[in-house]
Protein backbone atom coordinates (compact mmCIF):
# COMPACT_ATOMS: atom_id res chain seq x y z
CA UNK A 1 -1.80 -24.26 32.04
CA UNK A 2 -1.31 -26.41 29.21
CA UNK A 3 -4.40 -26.41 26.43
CA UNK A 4 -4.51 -28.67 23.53
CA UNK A 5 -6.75 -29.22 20.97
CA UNK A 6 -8.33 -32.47 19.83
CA UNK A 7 -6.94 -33.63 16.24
CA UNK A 8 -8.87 -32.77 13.24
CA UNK A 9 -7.56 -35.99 11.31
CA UNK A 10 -6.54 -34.23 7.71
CA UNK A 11 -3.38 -35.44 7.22
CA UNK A 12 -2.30 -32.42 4.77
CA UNK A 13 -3.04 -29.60 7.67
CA UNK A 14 0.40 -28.29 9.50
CA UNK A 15 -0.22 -28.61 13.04
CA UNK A 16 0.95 -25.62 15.16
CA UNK A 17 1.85 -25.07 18.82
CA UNK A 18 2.08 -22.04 20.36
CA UNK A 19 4.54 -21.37 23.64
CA UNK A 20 4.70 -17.80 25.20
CA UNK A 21 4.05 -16.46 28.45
CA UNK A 22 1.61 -13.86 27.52
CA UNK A 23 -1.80 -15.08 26.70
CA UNK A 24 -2.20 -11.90 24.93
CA UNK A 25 0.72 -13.11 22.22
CA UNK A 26 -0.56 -16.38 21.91
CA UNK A 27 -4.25 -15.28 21.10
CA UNK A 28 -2.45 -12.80 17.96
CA UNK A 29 -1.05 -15.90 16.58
CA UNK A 30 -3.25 -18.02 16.99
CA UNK A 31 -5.68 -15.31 15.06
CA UNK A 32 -3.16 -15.22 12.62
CA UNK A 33 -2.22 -18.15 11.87
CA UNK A 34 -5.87 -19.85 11.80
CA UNK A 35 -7.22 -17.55 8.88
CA UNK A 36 -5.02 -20.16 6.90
CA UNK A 37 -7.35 -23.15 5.74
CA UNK A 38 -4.73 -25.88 5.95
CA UNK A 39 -3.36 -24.27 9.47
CA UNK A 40 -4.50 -26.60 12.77
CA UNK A 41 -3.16 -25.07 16.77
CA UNK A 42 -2.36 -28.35 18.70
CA UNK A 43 -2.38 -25.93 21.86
CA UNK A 44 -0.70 -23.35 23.92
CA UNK A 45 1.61 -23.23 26.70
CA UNK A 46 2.76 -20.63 28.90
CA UNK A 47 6.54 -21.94 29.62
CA UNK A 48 8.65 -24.17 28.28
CA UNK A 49 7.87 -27.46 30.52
CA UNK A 50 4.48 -27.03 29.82
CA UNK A 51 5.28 -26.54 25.74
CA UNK A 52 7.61 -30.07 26.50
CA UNK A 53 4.40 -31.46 27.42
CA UNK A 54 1.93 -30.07 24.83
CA UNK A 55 4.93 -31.28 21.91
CA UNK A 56 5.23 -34.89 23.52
CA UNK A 57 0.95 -35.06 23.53
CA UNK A 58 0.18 -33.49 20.48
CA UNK A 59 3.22 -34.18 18.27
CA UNK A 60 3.18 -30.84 15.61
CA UNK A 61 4.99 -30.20 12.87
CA UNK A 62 6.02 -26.26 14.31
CA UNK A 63 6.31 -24.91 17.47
CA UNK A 64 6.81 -20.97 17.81
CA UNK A 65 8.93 -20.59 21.00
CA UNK A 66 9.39 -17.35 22.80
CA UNK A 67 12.71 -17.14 24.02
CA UNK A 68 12.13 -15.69 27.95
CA UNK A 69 9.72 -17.38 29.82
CA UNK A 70 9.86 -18.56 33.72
CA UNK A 71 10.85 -21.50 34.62
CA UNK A 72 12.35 -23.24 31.60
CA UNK A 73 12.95 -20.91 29.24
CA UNK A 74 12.64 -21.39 25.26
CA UNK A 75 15.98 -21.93 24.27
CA UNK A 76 16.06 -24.94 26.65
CA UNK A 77 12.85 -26.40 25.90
CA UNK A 78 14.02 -26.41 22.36
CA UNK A 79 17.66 -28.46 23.14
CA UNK A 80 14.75 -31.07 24.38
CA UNK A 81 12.70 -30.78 20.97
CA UNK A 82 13.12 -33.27 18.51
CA UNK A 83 12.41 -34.43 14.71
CA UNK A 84 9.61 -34.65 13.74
CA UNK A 85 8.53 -31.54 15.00
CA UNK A 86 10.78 -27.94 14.40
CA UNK A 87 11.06 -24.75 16.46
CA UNK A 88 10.30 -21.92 15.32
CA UNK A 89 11.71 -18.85 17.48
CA UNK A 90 9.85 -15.81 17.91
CA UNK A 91 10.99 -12.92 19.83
CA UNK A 92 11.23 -9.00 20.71
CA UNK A 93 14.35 -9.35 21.46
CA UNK A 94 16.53 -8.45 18.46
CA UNK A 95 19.82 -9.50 20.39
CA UNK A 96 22.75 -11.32 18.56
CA UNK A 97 23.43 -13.50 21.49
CA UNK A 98 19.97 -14.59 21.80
CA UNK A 99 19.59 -15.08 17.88
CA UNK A 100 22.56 -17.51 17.82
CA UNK A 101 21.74 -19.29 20.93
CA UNK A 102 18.55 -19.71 19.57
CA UNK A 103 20.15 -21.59 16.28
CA UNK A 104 22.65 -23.20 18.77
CA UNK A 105 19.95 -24.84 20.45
CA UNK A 106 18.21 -26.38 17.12
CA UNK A 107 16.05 -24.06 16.28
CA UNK A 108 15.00 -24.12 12.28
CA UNK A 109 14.13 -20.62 12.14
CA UNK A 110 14.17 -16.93 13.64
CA UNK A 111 11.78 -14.12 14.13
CA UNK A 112 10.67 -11.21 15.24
CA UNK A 113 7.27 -10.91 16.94
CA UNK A 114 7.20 -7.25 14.88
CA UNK A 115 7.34 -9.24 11.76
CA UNK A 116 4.34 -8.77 9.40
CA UNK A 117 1.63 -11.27 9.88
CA UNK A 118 2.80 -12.99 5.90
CA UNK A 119 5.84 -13.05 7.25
CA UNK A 120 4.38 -15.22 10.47
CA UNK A 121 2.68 -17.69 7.74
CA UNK A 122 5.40 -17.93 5.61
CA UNK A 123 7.70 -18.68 7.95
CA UNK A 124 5.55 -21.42 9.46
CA UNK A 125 5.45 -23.08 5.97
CA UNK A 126 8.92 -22.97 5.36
CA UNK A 127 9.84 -24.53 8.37
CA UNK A 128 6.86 -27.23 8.20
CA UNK A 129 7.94 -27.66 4.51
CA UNK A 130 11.57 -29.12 6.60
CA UNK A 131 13.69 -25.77 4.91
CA UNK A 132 15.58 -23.62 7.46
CA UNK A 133 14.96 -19.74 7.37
CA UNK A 134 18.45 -18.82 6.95
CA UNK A 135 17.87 -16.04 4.45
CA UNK A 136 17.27 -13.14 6.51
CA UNK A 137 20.10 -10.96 6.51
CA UNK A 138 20.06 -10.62 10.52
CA UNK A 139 20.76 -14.54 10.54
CA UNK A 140 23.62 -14.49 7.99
CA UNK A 141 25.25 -11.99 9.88
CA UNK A 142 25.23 -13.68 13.09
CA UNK A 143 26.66 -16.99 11.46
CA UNK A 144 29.61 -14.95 10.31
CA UNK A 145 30.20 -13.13 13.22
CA UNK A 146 29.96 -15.56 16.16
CA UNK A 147 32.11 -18.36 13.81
CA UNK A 148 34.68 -16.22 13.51
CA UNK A 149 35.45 -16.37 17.50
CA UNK A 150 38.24 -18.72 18.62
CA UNK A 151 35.74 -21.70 19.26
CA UNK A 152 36.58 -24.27 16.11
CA UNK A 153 35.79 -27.81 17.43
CA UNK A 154 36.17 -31.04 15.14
CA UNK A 155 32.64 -32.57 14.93
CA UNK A 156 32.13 -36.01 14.83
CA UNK A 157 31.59 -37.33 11.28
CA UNK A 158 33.40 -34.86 9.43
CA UNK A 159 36.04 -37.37 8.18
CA UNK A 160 33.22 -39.76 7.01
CA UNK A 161 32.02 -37.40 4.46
CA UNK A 162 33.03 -37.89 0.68
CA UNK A 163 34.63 -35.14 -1.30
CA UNK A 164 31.17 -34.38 -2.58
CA UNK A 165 28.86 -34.08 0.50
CA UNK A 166 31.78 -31.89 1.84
CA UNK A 167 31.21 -29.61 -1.19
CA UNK A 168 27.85 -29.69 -0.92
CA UNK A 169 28.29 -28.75 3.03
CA UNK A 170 30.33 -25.73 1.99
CA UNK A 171 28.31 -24.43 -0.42
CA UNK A 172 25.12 -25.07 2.00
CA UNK A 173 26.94 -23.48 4.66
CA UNK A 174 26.82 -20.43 2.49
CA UNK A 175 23.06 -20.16 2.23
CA UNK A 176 22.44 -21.61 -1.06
CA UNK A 177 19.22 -23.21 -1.46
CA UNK A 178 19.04 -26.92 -2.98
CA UNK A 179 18.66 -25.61 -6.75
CA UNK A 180 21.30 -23.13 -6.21
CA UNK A 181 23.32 -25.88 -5.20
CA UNK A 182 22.32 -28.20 -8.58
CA UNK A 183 22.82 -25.55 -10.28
CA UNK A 184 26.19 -24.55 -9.69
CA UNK A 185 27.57 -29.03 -9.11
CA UNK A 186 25.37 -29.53 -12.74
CA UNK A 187 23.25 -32.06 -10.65
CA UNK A 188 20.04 -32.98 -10.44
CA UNK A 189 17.99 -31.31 -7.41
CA UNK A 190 17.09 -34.55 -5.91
CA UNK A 191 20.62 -36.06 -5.83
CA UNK A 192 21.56 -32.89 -3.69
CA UNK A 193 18.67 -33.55 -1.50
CA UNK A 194 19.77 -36.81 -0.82
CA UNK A 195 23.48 -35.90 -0.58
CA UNK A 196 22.39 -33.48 2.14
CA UNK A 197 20.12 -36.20 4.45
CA UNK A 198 23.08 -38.16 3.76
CA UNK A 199 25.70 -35.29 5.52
CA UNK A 200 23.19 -34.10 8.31
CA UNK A 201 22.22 -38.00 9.07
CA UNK A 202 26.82 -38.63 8.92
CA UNK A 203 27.20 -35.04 11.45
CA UNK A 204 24.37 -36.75 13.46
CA UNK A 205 22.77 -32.99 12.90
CA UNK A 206 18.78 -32.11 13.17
CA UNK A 207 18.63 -29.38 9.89
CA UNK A 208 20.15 -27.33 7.74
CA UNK A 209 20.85 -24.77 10.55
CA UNK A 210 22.91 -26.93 11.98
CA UNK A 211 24.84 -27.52 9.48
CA UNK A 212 25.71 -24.14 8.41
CA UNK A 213 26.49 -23.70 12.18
CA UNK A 214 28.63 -27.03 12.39
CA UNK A 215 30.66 -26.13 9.12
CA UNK A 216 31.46 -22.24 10.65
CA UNK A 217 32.69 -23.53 13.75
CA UNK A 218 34.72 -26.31 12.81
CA UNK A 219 36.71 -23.89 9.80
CA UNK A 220 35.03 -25.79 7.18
CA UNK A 221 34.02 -22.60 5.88
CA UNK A 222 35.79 -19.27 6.54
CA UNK A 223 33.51 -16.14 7.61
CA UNK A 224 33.38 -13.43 4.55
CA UNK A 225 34.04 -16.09 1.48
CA UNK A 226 31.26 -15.57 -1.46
CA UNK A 227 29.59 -18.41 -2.73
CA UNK A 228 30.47 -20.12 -6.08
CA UNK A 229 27.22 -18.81 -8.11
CA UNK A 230 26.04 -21.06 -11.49
């Protein structure tokens, strides 16, 4: 059964939904996650249909989606997810093929239900906050590994790009963070964030991890090069 929770109106809380099979799960999170003051549950669900309902009634920022549950699973409940609200994945399944499907299917972040509880709340802000957890060393290794498989595609936009948002798609595609970027192009951090909207908005893309997916696959980026560092 679907359960939702009535609105509490502050516009600066991140709203949360929770989607997992076990009720257990979903009570440790929610425990978690509302000892943080600006922190507001939307509701649970118990598969994904029923967390396809709860996102289209409730509308929150993050979703944490458990990968195997009956019926719809999570990874296709999340190919139905769209902006405004982001999936995060959590699982105890440390599995490259799950990871990657998981990013495949939109998610904006990955991990694992052993994770500290900091690393639950963080995680929830840095998706909410519209950043992509792409930093963990588990995810970088997967984007490297599964790109370098015979599956280049051309996506559609690529040629629309200008020299610069193509650099700046490399050099995101590398896991540099929006400074890093500035930084190293002597630009100002706000012209990269709009030269990034601008190449996810061209690719038709959701987020970053998209992107970095996008550039692998097509061999806009080659699997081992370093990053340019400023």
């Amino acid at each position: 059964m679907v359960t939702a929770s009535a609105p509490s109106g502050r516009r600066d809380m991140i709203r949360i939904a929770l989607a997992d099979d076990q009720e257990l799960v979903r009570t440790g999170f929610r425990l978690i996650l509302e000892t943080e003051d600006d922190f507001e549950i939307t509701g649970e669900a118990a598969d994904g249909e029923q967390a396809l309902a709860l996102v289209a009634r409730t509308t929150p920022d993050v979703v944490l989606m458990d990968v195997r549950m009956p019926g719809m699973d999570g990874l296709e409940a999340t190919r139905c997810i769209r902006a405004p609200t982001r999936v995060l994945v959590l699982t105890t399944f440390d599995l490259d093929e799950v990871v990657w499907e998981a990013i495949r299917a939109g998610a904006a972040g990955f991990l694992l239900k052993t994770a500290p509880a900091d690393d639950l709340v963080r995680a929830v802000r840095v998706i909410a906050a519209g950043d992509s957890l792409l930093s963990p060393s588990i995810t970088r290794r997967l984007i490297e590994e599964f790109a370098a498989r015979p599956a280049a595609r051309k996506p559609i936009g690529l040629g629309e790009l200008t020299p610069r948002e193509l650099e700046i798609l490399r050099l995101l595609a590398r896991g540099l963070s929006n400074a890093e970027i500035a930084a190293t192009l002597v630009l100002e951090q706000s012209t990269v964030k709009s030269h990034v909207a601008s190449v996810l908005a061209k690719l038709r893309l959701r987020d970053r991890v998209q992107a970095v997916v996008l550039a692998y696959e097509s061999g806009l980026v080659v699997p081992g090069e370093s990053a340019p560092r400023a």
